[in-house]
Protein backbone atom coordinates (compact mmCIF):
# COMPACT_ATOMS: atom_id res chain seq x y z
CA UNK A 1 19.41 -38.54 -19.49
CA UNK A 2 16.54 -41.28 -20.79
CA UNK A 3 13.10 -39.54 -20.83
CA UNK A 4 11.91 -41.02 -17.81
CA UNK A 5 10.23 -44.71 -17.81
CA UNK A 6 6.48 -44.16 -16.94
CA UNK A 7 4.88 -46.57 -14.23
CA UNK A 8 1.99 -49.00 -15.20
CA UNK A 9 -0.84 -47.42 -13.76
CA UNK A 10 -3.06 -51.01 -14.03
CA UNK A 11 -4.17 -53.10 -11.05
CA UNK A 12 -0.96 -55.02 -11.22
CA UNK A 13 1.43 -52.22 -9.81
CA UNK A 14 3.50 -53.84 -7.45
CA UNK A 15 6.16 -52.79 -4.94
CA UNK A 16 8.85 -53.96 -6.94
CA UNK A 17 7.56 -52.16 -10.16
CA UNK A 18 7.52 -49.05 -7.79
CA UNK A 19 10.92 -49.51 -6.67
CA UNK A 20 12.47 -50.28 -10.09
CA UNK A 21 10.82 -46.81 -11.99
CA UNK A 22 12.48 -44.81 -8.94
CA UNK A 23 15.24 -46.29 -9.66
CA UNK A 24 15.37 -45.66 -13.05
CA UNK A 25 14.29 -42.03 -12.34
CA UNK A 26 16.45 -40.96 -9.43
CA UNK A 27 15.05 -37.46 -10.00
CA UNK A 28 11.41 -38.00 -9.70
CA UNK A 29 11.41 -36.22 -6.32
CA UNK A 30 13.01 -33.15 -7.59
CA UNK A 31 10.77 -33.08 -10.11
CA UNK A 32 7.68 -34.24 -7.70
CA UNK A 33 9.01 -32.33 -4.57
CA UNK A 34 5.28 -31.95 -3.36
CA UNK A 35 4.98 -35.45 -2.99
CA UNK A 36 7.57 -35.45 -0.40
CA UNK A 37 5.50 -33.99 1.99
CA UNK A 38 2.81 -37.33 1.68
CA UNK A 39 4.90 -39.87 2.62
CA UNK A 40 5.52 -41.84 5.60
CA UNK A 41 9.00 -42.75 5.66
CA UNK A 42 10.65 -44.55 9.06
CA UNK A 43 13.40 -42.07 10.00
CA UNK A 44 15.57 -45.71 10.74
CA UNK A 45 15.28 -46.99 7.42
CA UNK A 46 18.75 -46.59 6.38
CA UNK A 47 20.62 -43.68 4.43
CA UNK A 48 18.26 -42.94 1.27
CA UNK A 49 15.14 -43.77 4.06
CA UNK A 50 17.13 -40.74 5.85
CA UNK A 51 17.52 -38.45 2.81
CA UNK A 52 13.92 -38.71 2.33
CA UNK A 53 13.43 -37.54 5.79
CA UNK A 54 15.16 -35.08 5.80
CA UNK A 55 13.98 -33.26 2.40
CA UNK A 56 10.81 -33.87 4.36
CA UNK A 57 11.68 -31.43 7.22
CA UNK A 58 13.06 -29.29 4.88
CA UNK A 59 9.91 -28.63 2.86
CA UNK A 60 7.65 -28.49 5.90
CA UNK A 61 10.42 -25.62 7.51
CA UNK A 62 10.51 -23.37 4.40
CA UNK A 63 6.55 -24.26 4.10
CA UNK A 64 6.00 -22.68 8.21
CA UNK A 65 8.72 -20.29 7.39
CA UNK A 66 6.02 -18.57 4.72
CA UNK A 67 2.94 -19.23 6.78
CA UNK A 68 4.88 -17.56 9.72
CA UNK A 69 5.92 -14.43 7.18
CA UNK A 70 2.17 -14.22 5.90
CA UNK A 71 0.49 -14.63 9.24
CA UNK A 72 3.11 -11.20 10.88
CA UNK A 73 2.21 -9.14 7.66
CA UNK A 74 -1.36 -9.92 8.82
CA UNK A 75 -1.00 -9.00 11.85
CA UNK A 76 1.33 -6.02 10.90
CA UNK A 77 -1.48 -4.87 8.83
CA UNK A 78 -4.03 -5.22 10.96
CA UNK A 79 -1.89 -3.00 13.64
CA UNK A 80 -1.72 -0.35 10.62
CA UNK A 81 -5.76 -0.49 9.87
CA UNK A 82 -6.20 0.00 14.00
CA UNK A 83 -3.80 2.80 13.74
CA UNK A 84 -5.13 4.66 10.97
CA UNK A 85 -8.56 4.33 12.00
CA UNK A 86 -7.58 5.98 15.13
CA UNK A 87 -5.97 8.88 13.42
CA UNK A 88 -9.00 9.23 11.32
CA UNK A 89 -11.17 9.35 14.14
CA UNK A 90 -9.41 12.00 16.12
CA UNK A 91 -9.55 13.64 12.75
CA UNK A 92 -13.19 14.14 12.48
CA UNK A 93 -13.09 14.84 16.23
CA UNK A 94 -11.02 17.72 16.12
CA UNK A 95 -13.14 19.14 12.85
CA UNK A 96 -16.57 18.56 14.41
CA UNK A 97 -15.05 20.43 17.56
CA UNK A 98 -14.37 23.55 15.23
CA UNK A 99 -17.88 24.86 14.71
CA UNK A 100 -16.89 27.66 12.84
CA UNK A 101 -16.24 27.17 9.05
CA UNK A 102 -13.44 29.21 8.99
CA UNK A 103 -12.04 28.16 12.08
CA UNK A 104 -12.20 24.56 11.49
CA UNK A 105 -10.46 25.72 7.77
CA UNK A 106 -7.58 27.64 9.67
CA UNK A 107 -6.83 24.50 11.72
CA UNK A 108 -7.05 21.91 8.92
CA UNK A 109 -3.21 21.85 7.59
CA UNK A 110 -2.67 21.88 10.98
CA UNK A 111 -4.48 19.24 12.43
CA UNK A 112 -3.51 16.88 9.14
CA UNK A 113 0.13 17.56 9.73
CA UNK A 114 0.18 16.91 13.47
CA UNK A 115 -2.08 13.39 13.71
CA UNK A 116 -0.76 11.65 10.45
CA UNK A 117 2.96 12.77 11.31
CA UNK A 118 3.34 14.61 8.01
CA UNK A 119 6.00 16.63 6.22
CA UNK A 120 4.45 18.66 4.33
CA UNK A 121 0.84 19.35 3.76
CA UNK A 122 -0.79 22.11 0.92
CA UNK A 123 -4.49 22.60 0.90
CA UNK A 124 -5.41 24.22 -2.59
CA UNK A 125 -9.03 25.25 -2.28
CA UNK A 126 -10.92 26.43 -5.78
CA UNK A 127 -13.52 28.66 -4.37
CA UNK A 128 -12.89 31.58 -5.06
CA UNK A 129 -15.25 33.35 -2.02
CA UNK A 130 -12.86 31.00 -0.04
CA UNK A 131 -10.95 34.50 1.49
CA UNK A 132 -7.27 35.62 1.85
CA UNK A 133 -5.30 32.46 3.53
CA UNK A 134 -1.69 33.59 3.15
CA UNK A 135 -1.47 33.64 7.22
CA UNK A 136 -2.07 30.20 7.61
CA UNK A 137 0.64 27.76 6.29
CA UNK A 138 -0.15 24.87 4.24
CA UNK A 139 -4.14 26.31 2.92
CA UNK A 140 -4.31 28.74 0.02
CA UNK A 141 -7.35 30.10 -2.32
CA UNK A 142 -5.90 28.88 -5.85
CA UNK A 143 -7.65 29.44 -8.94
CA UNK A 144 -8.21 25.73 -10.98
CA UNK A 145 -6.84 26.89 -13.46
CA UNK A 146 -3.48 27.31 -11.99
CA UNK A 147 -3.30 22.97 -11.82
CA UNK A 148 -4.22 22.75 -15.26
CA UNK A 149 -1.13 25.31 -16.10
CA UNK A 150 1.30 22.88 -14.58
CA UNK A 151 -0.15 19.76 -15.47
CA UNK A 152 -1.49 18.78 -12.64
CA UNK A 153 -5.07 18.82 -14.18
CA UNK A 154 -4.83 14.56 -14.99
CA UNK A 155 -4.99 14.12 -11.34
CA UNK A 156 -8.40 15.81 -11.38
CA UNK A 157 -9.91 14.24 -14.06
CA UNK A 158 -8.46 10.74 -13.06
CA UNK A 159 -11.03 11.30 -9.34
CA UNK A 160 -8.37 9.63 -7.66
CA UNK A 161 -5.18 9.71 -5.34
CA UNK A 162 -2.11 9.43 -6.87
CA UNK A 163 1.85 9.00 -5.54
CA UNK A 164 4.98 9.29 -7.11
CA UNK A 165 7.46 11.89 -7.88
CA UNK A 166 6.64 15.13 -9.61
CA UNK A 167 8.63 17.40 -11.25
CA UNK A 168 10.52 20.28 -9.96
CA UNK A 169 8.25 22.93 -11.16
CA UNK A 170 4.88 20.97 -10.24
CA UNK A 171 6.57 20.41 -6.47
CA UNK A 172 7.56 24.33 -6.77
CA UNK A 173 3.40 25.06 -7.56
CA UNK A 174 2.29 23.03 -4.73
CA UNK A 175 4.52 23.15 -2.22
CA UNK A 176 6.23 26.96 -2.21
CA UNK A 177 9.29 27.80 -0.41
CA UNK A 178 9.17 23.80 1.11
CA UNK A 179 9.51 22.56 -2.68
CA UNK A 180 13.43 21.70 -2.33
CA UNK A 181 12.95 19.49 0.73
CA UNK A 182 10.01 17.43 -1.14
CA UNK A 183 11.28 14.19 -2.55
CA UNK A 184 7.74 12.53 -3.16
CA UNK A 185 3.84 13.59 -3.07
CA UNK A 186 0.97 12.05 -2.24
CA UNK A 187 -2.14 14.24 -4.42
CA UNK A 188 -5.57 13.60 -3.98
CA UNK A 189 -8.68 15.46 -5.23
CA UNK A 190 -11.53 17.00 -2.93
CA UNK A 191 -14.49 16.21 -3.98
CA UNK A 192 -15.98 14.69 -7.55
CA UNK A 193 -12.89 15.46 -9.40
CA UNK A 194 -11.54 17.77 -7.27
CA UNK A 195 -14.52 20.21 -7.67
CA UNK A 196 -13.01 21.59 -4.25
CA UNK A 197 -9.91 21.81 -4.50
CA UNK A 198 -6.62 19.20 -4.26
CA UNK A 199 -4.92 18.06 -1.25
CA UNK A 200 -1.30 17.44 -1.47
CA UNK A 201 1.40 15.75 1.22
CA UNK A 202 4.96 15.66 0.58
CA UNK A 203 7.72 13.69 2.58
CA UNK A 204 11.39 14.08 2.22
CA UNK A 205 11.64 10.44 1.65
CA UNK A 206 11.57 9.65 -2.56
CA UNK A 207 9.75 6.07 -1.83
CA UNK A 208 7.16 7.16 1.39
CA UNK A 209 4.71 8.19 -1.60
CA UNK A 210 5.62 5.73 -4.60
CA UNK A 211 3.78 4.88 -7.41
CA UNK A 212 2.72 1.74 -6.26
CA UNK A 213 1.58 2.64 -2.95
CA UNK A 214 -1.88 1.89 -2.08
CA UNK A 215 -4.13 5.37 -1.91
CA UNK A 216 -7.30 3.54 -0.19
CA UNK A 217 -6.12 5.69 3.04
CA UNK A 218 -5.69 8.52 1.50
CA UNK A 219 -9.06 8.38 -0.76
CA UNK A 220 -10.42 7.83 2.94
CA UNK A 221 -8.20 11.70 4.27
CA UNK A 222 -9.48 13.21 1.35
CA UNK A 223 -13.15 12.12 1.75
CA UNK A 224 -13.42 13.95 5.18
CA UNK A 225 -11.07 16.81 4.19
CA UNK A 226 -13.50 17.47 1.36
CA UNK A 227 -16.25 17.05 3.84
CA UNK A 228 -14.84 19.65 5.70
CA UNK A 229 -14.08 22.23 3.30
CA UNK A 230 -17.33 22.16 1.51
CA UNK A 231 -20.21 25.16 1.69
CA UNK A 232 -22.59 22.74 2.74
CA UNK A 233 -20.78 21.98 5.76
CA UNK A 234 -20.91 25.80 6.68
């Protein structure tokens, strides 16, 4: 194909000038499809008036077709937000209704498990005066530097949530006798680099926690779990 035949862009551009170039270039439109959607074209013009037309609708369908897509993941994640910030709020209502440190501790697991529909859910807690938990499922008193053993210490130092899939012995470490029915964990330190301790959730789905899963919400859990587990809030 010619290179295409470029208009004159002077004062003297006339209709027929216009209509010979597009002639010349019968693929200016697929190669200015965007331009399709500024012109005014009767629908009775005859067959190429009609072709026009009809591109036309079919660039303004695909065009709502994405605003419709983007305005329901919108709403779809505005639903989510409301949802979360529910759970998070019967969160902290059930903790501030435990007055007792230990109490509230003992129920923690618990309470995370039931509201946020969890599989699996491991409080390890660093202080040592933090007492014998072995009774209550999901909370133990483990020493730091048990994490750093299995390689778990990046997570720490990183003061941040991560997801993804760990390996068998890590999963083994955090999750006990569950281990074999984790396929993915969400970890997320408690307090400034998990001076407290380290939260971890597992699900027996391998992509509910994948690596590219946002952790905002769970930097959020973790803030009030933290909260909760700390001396100060004894």
């Amino acid at each position: 194909m010619s290179p295409p035949r470029k208009a004159n862009r002077g004062t003297g551009l006339s209709p027929k000038s216009v209509a010979a170039y597009l002639r010349d270039n019968p693929d200016f439109f697929e190669r200015h499809a965007d331009l399709l959607l500024e012109l005014s074209v009767p629908h009775d013009g005859g067959a190429g008036a009609v072709s026009l037309v009809e591109r036309q609708i079919e660039l303004l369908r695909r065009r709502n077709e994405e605003m419709r897509r983007t305005l329901e993941e919108y709403v779809a994640n505005g639903r989510a937000s409301d949802e979360l910030a529910g759970k998070l709020n019967r969160l902290v209502t059930k903790l501030l209704a435990c007055p007792d440190p230990d109490e509230r501790l003992r129920a923690l697991p618990g309470n995370l498990r039931e509201i946020f529909s969890l599989d699996f859910v491991r409080l390890l807690l660093f202080d040592a005066a933090s007492g014998d938990y072995a009774d209550v499922p999901g909370l133990s008193a483990t020493p730091r530097e048990d994490l750093m053993t299995e390689g778990l210490s990046a997570v720490l130092k990183a003061n941040a949530p991560r997801c993804g899939r760990f390996s068998s012995g890590q999963r083994e470490f955090l999750f006990g006798a569950d281990a074999g029915e984790v396929a993915s964990v969400a970890l997320a330190p408690l307090g400034h680099r998990g001076k407290l301790g380290l939260l971890a959730l597992g699900s027996r789905d391998p992509d509910h926690y994948h690596r590219a899963k946002s952790t905002e919400f769970l930097g959020r859990v973790s803030a009030i779990v933290a909260a909760a587990v700390s001396p100060e809030s004894a």
